[in-house]
Protein backbone atom coordinates (compact mmCIF):
# COMPACT_ATOMS: atom_id res chain seq x y z
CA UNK A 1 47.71 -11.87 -57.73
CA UNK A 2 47.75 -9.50 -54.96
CA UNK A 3 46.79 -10.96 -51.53
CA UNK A 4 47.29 -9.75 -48.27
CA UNK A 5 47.71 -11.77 -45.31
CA UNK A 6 45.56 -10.49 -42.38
CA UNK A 7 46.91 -11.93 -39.44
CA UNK A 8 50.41 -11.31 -40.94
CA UNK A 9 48.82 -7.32 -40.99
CA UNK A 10 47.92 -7.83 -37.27
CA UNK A 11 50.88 -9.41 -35.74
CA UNK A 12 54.29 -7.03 -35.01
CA UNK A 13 56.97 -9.23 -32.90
CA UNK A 14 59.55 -7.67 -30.86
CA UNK A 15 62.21 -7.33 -33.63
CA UNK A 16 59.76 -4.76 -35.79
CA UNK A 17 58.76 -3.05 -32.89
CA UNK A 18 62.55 -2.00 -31.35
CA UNK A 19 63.32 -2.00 -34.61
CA UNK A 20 60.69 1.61 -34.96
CA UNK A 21 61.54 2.86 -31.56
CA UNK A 22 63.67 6.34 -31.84
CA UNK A 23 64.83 8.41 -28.78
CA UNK A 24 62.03 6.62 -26.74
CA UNK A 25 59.25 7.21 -29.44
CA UNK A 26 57.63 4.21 -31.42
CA UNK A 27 55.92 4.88 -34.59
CA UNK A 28 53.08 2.40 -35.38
CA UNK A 29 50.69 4.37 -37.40
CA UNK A 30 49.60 3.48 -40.50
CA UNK A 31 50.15 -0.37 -40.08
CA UNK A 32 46.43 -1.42 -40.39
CA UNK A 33 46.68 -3.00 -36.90
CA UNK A 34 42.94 -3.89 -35.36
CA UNK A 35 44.40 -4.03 -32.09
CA UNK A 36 47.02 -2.65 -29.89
CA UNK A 37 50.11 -4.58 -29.42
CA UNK A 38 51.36 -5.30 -25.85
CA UNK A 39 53.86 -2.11 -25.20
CA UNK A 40 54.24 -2.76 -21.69
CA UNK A 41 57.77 -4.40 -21.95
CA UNK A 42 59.32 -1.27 -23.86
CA UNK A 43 60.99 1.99 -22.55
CA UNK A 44 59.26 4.11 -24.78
CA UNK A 45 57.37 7.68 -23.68
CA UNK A 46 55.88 8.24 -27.17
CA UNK A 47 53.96 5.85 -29.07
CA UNK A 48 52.11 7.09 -32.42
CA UNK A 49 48.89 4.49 -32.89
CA UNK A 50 47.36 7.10 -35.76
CA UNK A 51 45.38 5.67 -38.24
CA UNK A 52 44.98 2.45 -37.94
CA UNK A 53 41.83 -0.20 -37.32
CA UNK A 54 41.95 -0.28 -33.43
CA UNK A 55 38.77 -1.00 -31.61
CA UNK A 56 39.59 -0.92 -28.52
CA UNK A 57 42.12 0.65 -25.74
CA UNK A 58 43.47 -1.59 -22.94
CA UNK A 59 45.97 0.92 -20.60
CA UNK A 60 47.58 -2.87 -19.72
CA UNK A 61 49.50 -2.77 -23.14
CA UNK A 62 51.41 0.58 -22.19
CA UNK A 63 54.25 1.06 -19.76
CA UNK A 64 54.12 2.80 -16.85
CA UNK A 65 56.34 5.39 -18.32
CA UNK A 66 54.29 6.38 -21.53
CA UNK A 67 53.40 9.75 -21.22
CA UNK A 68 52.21 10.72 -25.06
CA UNK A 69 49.56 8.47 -26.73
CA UNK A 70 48.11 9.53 -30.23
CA UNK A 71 45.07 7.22 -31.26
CA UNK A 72 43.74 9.59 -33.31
CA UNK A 73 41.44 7.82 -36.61
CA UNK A 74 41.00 4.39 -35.33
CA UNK A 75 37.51 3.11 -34.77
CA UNK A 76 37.95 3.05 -30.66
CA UNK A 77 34.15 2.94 -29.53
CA UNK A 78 32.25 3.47 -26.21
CA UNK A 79 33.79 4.30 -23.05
CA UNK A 80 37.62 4.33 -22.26
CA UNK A 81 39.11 4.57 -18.72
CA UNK A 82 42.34 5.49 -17.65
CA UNK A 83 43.56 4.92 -13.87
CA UNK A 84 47.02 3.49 -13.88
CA UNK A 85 48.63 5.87 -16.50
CA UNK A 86 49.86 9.10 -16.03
CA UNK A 87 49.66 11.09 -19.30
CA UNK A 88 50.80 14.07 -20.12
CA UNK A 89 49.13 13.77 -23.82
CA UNK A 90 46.33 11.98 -24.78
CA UNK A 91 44.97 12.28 -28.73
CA UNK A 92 41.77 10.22 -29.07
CA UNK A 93 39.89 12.34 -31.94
CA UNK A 94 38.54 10.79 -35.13
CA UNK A 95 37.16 7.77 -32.86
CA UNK A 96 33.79 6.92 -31.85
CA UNK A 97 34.23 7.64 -28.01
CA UNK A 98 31.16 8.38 -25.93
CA UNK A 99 33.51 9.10 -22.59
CA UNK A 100 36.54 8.87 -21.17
CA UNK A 101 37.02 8.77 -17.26
């Protein structure tokens, strides 16, 4: 039979995620992750969160130095702020935002 483990899904340790960071970009898309892991710790500028089950965005998880997010088709509802980042790219569509301050 073919099960799949859902917390096994959810969970990316530190290994897996250096292991996808290139030239300061981390790929993560397509990984049916239902949350955002914590980034903060890594020297990245890129991150690609594309297509996966997110519901929610917490700026906490990113480092400082992240200037390119893509979220785009995750299921990221309501209203998202953003004070303590300072983006140069933001890609939120194919969510279910009502604002973003």
């Amino acid at each position: 039979s073919c099960s799949i483990n859902k917390e096994q899904n959810r969970f990316l340790d530190s290994i897996e995620i250096s292991s996808r960071i290139h030239n300061k970009k981390l790929d993560l898309s397509n990984m049916s992750l239902d949350r955002i892991p914590n980034l903060s710790i890594y020297d990245i500028e890129e991150v690609n969160l594309s297509n996966n089950k997110i519901k929610k965005f917490e700026e906490k998880l990113f480092s400082k130095k992240i200037k390119k997010i893509n979220l785009m088709n995750n299921k990221i509802s309501g209203f998202v702020v953003i004070d303590s980042l300072d983006l140069e790219n933001l890609n939120m569509s194919r969510n279910k935002i009502e604002k973003i301050y």
